[in-house]
N, C-alpha and C. Protein backbone atom coordinates (compact mmCIF):
# COMPACT_ATOMS: atom_id res chain seq x y z
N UNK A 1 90.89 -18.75 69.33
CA UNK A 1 90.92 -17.35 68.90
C UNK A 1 92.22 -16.72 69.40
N UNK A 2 93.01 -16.30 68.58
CA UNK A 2 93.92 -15.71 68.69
C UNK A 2 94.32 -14.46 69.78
N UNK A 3 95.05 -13.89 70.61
CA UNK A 3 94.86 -12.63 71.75
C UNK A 3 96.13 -11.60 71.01
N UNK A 4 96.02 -10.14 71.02
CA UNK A 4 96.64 -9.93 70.69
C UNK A 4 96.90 -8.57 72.11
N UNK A 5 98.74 -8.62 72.12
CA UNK A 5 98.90 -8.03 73.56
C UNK A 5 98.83 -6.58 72.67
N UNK A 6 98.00 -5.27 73.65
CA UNK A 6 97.77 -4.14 72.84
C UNK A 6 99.02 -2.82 73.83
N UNK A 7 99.20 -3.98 75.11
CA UNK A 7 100.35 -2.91 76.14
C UNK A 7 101.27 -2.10 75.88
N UNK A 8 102.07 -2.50 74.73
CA UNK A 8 103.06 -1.99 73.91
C UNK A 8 102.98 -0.65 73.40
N UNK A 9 101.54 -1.06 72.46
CA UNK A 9 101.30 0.09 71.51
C UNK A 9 100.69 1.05 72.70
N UNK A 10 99.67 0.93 73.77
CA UNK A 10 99.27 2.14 74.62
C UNK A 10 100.47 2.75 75.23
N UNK A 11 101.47 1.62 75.38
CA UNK A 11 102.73 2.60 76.26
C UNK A 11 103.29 3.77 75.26
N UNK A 12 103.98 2.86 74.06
CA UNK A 12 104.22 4.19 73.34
C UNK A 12 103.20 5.21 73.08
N UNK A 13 101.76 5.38 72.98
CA UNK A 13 100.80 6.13 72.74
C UNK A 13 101.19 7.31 73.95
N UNK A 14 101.30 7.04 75.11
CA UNK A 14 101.12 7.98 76.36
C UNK A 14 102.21 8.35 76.35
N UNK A 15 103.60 7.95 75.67
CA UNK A 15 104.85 8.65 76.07
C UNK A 15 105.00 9.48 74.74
N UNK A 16 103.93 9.38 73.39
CA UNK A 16 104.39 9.98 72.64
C UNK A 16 103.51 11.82 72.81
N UNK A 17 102.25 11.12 73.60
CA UNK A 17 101.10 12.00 73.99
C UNK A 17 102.14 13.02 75.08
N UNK A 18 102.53 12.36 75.96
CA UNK A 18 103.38 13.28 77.24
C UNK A 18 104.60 14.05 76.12
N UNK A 19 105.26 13.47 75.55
CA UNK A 19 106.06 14.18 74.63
C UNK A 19 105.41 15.32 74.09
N UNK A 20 104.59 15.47 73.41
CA UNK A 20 103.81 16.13 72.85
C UNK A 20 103.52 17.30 73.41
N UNK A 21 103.26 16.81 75.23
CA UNK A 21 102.39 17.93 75.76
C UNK A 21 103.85 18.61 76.22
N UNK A 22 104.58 18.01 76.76
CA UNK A 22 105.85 18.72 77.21
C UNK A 22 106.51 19.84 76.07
N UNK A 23 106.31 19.28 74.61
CA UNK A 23 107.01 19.84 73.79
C UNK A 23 106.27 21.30 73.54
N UNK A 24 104.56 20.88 73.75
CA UNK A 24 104.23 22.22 73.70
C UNK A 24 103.50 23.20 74.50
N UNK A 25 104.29 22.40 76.02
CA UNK A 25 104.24 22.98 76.82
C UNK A 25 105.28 24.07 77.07
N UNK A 26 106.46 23.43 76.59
CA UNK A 26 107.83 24.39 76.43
C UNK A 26 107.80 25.55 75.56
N UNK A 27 106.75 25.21 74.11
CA UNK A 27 106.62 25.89 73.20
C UNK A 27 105.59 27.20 73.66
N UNK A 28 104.73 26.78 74.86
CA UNK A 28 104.08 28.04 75.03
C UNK A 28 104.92 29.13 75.98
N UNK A 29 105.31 28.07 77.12
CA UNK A 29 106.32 28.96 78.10
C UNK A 29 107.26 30.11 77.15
N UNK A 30 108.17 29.30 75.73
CA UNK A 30 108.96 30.36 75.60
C UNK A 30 108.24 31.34 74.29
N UNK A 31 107.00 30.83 74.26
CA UNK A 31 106.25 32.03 73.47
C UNK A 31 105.66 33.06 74.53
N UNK A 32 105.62 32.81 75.86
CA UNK A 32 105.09 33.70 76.51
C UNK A 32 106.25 34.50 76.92
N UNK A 33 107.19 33.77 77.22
CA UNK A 33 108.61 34.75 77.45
C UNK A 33 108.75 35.97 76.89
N UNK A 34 108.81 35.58 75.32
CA UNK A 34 109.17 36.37 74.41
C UNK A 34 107.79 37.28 74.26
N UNK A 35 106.53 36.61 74.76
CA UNK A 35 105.80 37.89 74.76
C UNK A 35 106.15 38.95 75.97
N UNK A 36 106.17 38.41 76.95
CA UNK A 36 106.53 39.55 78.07
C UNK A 36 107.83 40.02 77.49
N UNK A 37 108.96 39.69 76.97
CA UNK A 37 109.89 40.60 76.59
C UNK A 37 109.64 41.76 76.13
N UNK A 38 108.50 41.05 75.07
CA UNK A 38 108.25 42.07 73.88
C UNK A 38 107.48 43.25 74.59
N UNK A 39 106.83 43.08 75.26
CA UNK A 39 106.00 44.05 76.17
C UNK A 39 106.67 44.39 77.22
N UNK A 40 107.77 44.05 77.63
CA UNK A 40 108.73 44.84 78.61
C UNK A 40 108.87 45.66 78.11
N UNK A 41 110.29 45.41 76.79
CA UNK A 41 110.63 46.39 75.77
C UNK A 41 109.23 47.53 75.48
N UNK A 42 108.27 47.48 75.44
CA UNK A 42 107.34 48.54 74.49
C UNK A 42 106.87 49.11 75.76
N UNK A 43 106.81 49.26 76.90
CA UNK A 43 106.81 49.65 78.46
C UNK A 43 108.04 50.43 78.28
N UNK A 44 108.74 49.59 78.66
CA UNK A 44 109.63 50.52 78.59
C UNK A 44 110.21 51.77 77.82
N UNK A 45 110.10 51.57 76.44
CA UNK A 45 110.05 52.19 75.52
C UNK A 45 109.18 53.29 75.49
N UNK A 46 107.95 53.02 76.03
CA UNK A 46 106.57 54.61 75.97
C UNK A 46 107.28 54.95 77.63
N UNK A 47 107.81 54.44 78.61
CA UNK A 47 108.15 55.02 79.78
C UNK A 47 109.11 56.16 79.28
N UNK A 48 109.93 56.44 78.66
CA UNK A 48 111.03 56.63 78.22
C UNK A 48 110.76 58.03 76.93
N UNK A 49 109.76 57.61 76.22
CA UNK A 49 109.29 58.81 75.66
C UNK A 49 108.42 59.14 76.64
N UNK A 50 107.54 58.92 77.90
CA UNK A 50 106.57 59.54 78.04
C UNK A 50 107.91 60.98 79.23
N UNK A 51 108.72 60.07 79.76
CA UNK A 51 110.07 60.99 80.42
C UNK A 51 110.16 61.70 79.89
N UNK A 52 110.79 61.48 78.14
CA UNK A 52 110.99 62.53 77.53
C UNK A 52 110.20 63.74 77.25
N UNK A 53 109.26 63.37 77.17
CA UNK A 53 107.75 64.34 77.16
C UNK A 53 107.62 65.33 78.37
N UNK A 54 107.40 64.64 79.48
CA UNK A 54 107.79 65.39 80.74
C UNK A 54 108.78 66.27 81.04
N UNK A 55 110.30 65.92 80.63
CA UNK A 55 111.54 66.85 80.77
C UNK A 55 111.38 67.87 79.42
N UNK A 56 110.75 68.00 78.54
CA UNK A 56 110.55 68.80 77.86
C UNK A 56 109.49 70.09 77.98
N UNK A 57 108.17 69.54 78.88
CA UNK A 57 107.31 69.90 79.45
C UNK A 57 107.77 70.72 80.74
N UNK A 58 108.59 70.68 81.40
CA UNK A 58 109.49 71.06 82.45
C UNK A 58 110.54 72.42 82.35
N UNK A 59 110.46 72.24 80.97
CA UNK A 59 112.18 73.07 79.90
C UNK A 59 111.48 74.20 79.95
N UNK A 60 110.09 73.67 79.10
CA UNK A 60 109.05 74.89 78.45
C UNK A 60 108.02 75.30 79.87
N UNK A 61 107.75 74.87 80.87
CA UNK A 61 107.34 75.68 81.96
C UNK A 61 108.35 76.64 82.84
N UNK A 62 109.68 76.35 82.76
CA UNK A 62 110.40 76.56 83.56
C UNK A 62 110.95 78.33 82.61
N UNK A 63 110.92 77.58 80.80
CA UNK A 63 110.94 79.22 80.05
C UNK A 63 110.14 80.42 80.18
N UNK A 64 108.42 79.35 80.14
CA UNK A 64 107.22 79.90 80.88
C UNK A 64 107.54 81.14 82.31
N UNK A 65 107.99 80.52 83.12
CA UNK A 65 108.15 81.09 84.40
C UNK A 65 109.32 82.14 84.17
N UNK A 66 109.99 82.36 83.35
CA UNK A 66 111.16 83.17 83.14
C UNK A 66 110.45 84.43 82.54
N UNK A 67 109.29 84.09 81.93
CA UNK A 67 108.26 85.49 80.96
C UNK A 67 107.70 85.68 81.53
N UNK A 68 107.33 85.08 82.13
CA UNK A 68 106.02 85.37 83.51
C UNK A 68 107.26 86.54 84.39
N UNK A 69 108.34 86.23 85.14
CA UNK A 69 108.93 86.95 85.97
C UNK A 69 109.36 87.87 85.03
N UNK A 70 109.40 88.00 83.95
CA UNK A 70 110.12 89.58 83.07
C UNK A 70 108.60 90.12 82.69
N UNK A 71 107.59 89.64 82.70
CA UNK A 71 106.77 90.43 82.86
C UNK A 71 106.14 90.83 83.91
N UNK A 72 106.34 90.13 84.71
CA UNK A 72 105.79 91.19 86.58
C UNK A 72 107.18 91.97 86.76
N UNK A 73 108.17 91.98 86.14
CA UNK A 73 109.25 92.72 86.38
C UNK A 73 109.05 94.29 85.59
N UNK A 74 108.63 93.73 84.50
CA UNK A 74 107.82 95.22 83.66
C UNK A 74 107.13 95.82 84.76
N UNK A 75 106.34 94.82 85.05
CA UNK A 75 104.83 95.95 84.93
C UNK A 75 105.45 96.51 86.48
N UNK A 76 106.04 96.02 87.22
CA UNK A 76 106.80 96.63 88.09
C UNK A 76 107.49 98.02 88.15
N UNK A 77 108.12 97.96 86.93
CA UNK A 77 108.75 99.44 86.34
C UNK A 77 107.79 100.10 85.51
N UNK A 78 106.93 99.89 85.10
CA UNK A 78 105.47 100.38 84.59
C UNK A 78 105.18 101.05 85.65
N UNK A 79 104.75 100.64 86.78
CA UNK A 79 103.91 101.24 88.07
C UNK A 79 105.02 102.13 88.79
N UNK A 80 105.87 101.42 88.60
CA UNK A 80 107.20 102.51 89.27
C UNK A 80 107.12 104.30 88.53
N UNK A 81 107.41 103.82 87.42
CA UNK A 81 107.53 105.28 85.68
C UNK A 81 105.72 105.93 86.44
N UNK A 82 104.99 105.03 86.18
CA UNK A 82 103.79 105.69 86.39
C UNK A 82 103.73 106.50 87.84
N UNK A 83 104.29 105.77 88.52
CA UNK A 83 104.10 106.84 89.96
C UNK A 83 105.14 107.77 90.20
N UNK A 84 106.12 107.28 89.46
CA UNK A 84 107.14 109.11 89.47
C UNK A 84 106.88 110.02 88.52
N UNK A 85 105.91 109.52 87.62
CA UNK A 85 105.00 110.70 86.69
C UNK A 85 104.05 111.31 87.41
N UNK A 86 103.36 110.93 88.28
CA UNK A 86 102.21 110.88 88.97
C UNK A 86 103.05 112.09 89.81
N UNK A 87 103.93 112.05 90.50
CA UNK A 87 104.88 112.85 91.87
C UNK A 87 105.29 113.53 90.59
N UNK A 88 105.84 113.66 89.80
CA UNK A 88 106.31 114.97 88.57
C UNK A 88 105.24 115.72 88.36
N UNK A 89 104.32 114.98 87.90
CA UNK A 89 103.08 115.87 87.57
C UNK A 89 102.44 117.05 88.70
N UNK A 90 102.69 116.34 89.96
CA UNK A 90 102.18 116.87 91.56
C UNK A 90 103.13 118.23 91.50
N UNK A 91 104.25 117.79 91.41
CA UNK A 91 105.51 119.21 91.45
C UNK A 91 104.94 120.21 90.68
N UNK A 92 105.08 119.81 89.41
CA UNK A 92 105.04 120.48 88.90
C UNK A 92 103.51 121.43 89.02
N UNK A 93 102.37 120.81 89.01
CA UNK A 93 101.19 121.61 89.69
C UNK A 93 101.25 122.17 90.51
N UNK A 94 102.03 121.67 91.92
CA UNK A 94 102.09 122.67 93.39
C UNK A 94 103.20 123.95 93.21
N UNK A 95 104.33 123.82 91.95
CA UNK A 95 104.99 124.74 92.12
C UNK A 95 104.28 126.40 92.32
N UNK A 96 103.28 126.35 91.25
CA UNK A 96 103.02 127.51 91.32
C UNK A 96 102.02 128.15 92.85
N UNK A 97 101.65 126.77 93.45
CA UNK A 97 100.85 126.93 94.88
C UNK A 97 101.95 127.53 95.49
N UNK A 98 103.13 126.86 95.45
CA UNK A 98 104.21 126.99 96.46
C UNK A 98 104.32 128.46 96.58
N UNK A 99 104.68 129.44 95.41
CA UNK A 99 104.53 130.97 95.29
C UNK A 99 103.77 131.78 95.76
N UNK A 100 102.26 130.74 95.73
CA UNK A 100 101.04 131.16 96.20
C UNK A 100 101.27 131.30 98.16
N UNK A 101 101.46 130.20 98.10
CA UNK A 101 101.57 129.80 99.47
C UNK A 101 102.64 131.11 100.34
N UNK A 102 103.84 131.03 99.94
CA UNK A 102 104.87 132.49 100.10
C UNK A 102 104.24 133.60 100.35
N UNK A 103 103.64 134.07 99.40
CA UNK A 103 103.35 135.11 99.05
C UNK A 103 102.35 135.34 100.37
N UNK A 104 101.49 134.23 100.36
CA UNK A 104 100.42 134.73 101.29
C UNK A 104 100.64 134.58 102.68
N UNK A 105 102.22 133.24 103.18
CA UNK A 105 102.71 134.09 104.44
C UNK A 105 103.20 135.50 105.07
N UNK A 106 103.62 135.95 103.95
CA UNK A 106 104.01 137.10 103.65
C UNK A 106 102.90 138.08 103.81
N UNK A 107 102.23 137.96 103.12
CA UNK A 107 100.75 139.26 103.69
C UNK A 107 99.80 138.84 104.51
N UNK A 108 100.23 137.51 105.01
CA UNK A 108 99.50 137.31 106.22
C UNK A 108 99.97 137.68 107.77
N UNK A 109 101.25 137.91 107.78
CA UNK A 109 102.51 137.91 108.25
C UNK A 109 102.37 139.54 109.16
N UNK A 110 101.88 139.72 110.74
CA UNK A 110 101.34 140.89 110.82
C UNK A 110 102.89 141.59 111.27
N UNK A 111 103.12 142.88 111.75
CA UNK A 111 104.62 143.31 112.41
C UNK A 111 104.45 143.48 113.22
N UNK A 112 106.12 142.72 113.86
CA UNK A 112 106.18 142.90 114.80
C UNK A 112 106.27 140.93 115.30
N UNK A 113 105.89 140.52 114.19
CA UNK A 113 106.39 139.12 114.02
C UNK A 113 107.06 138.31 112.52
N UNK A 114 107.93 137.18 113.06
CA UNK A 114 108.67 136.53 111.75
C UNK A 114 108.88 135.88 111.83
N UNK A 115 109.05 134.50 111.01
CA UNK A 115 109.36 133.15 110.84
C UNK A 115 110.83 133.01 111.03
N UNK A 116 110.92 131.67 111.91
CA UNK A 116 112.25 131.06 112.06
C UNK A 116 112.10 130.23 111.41
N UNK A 117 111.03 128.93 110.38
CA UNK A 117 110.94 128.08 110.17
C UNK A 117 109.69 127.94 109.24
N UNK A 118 109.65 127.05 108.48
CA UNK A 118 108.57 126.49 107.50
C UNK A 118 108.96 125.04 106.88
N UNK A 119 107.48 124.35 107.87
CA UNK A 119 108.42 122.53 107.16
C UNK A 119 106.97 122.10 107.04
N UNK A 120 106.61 121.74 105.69
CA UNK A 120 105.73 121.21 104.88
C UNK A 120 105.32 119.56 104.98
N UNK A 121 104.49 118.87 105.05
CA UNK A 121 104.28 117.56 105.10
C UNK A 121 102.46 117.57 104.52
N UNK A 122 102.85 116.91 103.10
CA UNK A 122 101.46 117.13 101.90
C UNK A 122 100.99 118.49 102.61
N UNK A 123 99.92 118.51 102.94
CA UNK A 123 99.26 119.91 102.85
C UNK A 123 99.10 120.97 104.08
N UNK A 124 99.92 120.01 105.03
CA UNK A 124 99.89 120.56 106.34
C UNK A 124 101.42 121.39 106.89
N UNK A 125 101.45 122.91 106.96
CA UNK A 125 102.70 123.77 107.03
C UNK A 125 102.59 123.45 108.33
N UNK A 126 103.53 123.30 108.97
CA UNK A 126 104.35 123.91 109.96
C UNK A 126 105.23 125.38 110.23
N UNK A 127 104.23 126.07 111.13
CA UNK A 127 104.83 127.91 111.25
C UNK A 127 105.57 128.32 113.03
N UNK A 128 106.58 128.16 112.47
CA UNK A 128 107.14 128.70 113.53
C UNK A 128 107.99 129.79 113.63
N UNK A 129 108.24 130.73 114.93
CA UNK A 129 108.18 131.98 114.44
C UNK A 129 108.53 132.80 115.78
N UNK A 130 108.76 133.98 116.06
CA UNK A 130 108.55 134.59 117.58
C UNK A 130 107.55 136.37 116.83
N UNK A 131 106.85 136.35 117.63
CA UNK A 131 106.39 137.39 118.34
C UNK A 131 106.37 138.42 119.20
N UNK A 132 106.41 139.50 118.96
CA UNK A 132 106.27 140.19 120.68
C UNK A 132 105.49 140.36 121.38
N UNK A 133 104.76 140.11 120.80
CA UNK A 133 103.46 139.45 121.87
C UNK A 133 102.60 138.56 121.50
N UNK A 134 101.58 137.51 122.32
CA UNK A 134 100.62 136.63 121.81
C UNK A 134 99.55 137.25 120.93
N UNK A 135 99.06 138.63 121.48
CA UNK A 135 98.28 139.23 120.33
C UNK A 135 98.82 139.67 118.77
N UNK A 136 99.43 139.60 118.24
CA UNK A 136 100.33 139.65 117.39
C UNK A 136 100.13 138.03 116.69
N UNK A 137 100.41 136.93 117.63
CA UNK A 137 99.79 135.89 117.05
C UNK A 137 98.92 135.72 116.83
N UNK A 138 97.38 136.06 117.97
CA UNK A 138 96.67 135.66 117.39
C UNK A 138 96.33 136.16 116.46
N UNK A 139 96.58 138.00 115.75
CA UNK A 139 96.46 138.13 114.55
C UNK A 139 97.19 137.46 113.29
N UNK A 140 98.00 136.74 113.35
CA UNK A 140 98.56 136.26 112.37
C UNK A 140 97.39 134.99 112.09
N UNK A 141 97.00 134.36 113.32
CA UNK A 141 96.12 133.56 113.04
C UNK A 141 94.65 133.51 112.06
N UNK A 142 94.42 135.10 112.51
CA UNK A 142 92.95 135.15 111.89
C UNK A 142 93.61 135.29 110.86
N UNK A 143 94.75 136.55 110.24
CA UNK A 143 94.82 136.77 108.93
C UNK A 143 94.83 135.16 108.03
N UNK A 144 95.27 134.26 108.97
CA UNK A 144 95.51 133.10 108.14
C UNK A 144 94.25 132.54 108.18
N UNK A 145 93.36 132.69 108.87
CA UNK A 145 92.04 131.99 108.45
C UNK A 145 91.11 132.58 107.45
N UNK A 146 91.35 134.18 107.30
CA UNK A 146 90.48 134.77 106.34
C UNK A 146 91.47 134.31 104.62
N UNK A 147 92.52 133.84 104.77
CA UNK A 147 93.04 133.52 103.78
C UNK A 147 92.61 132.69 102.33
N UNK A 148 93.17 132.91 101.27
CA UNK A 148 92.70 132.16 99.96
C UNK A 148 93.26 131.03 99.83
N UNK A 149 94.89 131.59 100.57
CA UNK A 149 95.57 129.74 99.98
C UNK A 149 96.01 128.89 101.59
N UNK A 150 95.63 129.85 102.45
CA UNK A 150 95.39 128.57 103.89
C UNK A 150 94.18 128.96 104.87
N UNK A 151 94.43 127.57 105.61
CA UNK A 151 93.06 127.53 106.28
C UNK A 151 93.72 126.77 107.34
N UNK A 152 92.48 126.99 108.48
CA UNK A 152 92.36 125.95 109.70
C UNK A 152 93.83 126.34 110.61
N UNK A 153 93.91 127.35 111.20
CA UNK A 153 95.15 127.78 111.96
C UNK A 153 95.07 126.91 113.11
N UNK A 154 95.89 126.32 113.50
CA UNK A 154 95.99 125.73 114.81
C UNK A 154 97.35 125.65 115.55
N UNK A 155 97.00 126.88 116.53
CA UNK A 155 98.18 127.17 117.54
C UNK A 155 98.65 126.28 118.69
N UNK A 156 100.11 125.48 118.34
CA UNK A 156 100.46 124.43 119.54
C UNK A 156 100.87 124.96 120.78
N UNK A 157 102.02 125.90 120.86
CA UNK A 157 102.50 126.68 121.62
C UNK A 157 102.64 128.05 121.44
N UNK A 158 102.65 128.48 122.64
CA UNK A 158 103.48 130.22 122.25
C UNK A 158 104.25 130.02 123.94
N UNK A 159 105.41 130.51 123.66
CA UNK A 159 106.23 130.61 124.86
C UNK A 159 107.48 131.51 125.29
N UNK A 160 107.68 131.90 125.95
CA UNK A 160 108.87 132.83 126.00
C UNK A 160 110.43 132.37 126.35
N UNK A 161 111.25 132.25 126.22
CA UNK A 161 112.48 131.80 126.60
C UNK A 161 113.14 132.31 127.42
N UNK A 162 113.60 131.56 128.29
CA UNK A 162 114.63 132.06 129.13
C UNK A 162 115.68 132.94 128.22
N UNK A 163 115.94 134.69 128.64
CA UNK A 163 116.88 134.90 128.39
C UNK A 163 116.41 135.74 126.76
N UNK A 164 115.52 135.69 125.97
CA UNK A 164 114.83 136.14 125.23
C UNK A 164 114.45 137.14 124.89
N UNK A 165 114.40 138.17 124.44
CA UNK A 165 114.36 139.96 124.67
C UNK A 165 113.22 140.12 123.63
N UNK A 166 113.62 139.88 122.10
CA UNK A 166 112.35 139.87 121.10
C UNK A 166 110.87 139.62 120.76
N UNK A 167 110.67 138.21 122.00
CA UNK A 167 109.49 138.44 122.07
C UNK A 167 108.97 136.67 122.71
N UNK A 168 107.91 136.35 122.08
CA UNK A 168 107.50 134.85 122.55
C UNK A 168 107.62 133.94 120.97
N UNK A 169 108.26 132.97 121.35
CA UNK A 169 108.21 131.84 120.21
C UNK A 169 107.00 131.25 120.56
N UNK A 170 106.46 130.65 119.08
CA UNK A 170 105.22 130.28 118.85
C UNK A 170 105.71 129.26 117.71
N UNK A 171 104.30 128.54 117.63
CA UNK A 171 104.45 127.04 116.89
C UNK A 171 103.04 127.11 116.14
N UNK A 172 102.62 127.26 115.21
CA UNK A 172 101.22 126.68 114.72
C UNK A 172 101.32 125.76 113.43
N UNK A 173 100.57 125.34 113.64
CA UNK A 173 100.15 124.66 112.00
C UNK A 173 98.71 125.44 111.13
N UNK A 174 98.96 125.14 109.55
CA UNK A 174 97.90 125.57 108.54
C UNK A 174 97.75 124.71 107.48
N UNK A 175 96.77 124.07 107.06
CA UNK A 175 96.57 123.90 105.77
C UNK A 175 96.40 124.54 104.64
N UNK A 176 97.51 124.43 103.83
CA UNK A 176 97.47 124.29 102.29
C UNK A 176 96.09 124.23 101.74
N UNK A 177 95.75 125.36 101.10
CA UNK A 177 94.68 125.12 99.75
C UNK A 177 94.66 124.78 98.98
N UNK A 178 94.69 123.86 97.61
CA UNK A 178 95.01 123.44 96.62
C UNK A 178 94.97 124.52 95.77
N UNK A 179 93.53 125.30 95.37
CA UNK A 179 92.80 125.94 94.75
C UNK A 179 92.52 127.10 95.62
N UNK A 180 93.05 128.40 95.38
CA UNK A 180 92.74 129.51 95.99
C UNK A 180 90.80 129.61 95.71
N UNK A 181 90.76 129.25 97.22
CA UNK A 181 88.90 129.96 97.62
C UNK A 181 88.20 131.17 97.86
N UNK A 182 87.76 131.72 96.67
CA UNK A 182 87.44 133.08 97.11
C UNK A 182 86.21 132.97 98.14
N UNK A 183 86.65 134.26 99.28
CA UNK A 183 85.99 134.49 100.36
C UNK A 183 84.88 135.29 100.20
N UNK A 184 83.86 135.46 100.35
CA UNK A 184 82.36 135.82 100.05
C UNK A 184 83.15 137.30 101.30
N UNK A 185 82.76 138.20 100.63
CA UNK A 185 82.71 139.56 101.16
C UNK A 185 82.55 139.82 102.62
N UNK A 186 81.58 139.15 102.79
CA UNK A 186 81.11 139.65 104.77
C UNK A 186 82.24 138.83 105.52
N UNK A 187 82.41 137.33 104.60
CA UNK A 187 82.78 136.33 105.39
C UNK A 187 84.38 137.00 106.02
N UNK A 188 85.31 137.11 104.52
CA UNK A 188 86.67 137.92 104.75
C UNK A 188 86.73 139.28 105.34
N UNK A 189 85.56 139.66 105.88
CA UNK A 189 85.70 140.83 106.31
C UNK A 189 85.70 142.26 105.49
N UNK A 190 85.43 141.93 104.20
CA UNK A 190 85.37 143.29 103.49
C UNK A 190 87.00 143.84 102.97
N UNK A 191 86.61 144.61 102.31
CA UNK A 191 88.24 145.59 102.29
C UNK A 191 89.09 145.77 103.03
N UNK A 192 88.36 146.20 104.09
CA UNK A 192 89.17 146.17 105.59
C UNK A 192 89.56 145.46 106.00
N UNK A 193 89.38 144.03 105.55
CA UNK A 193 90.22 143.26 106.33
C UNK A 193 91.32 142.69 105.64
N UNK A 194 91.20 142.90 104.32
CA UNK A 194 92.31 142.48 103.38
C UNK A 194 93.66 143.80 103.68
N UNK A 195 92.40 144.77 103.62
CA UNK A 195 93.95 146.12 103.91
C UNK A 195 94.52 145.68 105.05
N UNK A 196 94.07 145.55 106.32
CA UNK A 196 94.72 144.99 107.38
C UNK A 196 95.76 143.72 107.53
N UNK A 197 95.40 142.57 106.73
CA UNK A 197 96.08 142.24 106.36
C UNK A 197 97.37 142.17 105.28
N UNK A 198 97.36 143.14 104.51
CA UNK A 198 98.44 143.57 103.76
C UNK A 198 98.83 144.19 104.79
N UNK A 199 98.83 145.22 105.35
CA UNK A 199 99.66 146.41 106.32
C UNK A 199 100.07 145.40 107.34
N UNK A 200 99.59 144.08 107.49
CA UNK A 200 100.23 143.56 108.46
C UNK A 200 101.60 142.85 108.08
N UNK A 201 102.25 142.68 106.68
CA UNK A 201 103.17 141.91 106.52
C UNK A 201 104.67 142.79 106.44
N UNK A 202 105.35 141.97 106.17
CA UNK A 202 106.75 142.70 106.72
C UNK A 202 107.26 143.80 105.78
């Protein structure tokens, strides 16, 4: 019976098999290459718009913040206009107090005394003044408490000066009325006490 050697043909079989695998072993390596390229590139590519997206997003917050500051800058001068309307409006209402106010130092004002001074802070006068005597003040005082357009007399000093002949300097404060308060009859003292107070001013 004949033998037939089969060594030959298995050798070439395994080197054509290893060929094979090498060849497409190479064939996957540089298909995977080119896939990660390809997916570098498209990474990279959405990195790049998503940047762009962002620096645009950045442009338009940053315009954002520019309207935002011109509008707290308004409303800034809004509240500003509004509160020097607010102080115009005040003037112009107290002017006619202010007359009020005059007028009624003036007939509150007994003789024999007179102002050196009048300094206002909101509703609280400052009266300073000399006298020739403390009684003399304290009538100026009551006249100013039976008053329409002040109230609440409060005497700091009265003092005489070295050297002084006219009389005693005095210091009080009064509040401002907004709204002249009429005085209930008994309370102001009646007629008589308004005449007294007129005959008391200069």
């Amino acid at each position: 019976m004949p033998r037939i050697n089969l060594l030959p043909w298995r050798a070439d079989e395994r080197k054509k098999r290893k060929l094979e695998f090498l060849v497409g072993l190479g064939g996957a390596t540089l298909a995977a290459c080119v896939l990660a390229f390809v997916i570098y590139l498209l990474l990279g590519s959405a990195i790049a718009a998503q940047e762009g997206r962002n620096q645009r997003l950045k442009a338009e917050i940053g315009e954002l913040d520019k309207q935002i500051q011109e509008i707290n800058d308004l409303e800034q001068q809004k509240q500003k206009f509004i509160a020097r309307m607010d102080i115009i409006g005040k003037l112009q209402r107290s002017r006619p107090e202010v007359v009020h106010v005059f007028d009624e130092l003036v007939r509150t004002l007994p003789d024999g005394t007179y102002l050196t001074a009048v300094t206002q802070k909101d509703r609280r006068l400052k009266l300073e003044g000399v006298a020739q005597s403390s009684t003399r003040v304290s009538a100026f005082m009551r006249n100013i408490d039976g008053s329409q357009w002040l109230r609440n007399p409060e005497l700091e000093v009265v003092e005489t000066k070295k050297g002084q002949t006219l009389g005693s300097s005095f210091t009080l404060f009064a509040e401002q009325v907004g709204v002249a308060e009429p005085q209930p009859e008994a309370q102001s003292g009646g007629p008589a006490r308004r005449t007294a107070a007129k005959g008391g001013g200069r």
